[in-house]
C-alpha atoms as a PDB file:
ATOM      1  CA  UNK A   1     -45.344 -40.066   3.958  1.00  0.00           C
ATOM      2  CA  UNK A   2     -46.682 -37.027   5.445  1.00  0.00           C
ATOM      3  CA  UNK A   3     -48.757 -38.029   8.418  1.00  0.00           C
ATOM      4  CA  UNK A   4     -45.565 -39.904  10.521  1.00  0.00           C
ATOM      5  CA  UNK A   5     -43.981 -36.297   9.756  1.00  0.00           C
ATOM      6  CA  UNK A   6     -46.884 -34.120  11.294  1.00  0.00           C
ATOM      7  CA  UNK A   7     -47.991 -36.579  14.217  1.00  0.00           C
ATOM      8  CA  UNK A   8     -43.690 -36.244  14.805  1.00  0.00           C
ATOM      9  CA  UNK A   9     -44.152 -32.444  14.599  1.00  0.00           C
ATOM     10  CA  UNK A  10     -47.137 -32.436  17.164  1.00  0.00           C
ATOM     11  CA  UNK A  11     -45.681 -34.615  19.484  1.00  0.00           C
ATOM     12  CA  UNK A  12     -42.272 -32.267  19.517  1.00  0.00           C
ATOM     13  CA  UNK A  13     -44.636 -29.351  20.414  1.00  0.00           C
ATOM     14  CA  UNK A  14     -44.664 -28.001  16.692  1.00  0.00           C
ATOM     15  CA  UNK A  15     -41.643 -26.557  17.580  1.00  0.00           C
ATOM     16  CA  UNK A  16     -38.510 -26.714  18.162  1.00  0.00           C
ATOM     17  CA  UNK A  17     -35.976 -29.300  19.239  1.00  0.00           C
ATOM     18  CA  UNK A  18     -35.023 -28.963  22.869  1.00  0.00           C
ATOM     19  CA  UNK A  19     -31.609 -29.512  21.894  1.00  0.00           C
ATOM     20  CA  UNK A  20     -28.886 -27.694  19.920  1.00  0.00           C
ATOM     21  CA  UNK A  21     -25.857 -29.432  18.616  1.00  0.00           C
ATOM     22  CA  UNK A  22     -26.260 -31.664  15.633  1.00  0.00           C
ATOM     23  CA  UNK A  23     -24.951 -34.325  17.420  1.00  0.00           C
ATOM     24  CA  UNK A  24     -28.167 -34.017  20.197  1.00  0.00           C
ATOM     25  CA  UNK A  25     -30.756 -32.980  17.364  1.00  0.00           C
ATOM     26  CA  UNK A  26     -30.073 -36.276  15.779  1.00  0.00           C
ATOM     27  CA  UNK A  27     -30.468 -38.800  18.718  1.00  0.00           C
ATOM     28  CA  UNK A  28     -33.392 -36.539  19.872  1.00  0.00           C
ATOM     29  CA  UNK A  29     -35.234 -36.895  16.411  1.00  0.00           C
ATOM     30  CA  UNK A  30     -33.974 -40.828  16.793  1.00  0.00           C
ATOM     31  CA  UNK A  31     -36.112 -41.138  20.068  1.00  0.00           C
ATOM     32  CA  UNK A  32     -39.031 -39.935  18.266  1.00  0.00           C
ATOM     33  CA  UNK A  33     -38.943 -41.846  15.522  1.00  0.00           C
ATOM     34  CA  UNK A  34     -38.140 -44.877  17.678  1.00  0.00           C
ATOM     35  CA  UNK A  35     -41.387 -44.186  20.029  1.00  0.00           C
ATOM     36  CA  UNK A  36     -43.544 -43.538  16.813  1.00  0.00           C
ATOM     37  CA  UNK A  37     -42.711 -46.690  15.363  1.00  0.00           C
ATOM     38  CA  UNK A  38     -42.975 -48.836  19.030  1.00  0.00           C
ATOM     39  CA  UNK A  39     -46.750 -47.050  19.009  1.00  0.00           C
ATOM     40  CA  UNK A  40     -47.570 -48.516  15.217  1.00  0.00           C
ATOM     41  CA  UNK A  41     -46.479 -51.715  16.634  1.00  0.00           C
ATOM     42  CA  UNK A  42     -48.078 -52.323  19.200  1.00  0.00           C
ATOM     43  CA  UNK A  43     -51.204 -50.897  17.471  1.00  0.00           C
ATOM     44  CA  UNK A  44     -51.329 -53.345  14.381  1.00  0.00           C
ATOM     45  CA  UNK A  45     -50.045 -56.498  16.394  1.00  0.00           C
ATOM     46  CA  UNK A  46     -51.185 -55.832  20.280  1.00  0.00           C
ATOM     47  CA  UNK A  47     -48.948 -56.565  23.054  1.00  0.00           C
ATOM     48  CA  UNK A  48     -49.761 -59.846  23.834  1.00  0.00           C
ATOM     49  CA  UNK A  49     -47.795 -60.347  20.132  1.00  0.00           C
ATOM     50  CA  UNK A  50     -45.489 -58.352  20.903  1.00  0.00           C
ATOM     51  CA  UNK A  51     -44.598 -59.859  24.435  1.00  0.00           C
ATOM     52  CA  UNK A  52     -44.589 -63.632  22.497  1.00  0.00           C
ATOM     53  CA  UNK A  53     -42.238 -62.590  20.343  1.00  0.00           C
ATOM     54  CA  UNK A  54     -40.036 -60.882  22.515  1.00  0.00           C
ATOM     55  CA  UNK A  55     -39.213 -64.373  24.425  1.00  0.00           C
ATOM     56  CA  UNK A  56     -39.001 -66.442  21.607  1.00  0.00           C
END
């Protein structure tokens, strides 16, 4: 369960969020997670997969 957490952390700098309010930190950590999982995706089925499925 570790690695999605550090290749998160790199990708946000190591840091800290660029955003403040709970509200922002949330849907900010959301696009992350979102993006990380889009990347595994595409990885372990390729696009052209991807692109079949989306217009079925």
């Amino acid at each position: 369960m570790e690695h999605p957490f550090g290749t998160l952390k790199a990708w946000m700098g190591a840091t800290h969020f660029a955003t403040k309010r709970f509200r922002n930190v949330s849907t900010e950590m959301s696009l992350h997670v979102l993006a990380y999982n889009m990347k595994r995706v595409i990885k372990i089925l390729g696009v052209n997969e991807i692109m079949r499925a989306a217009r079925a």
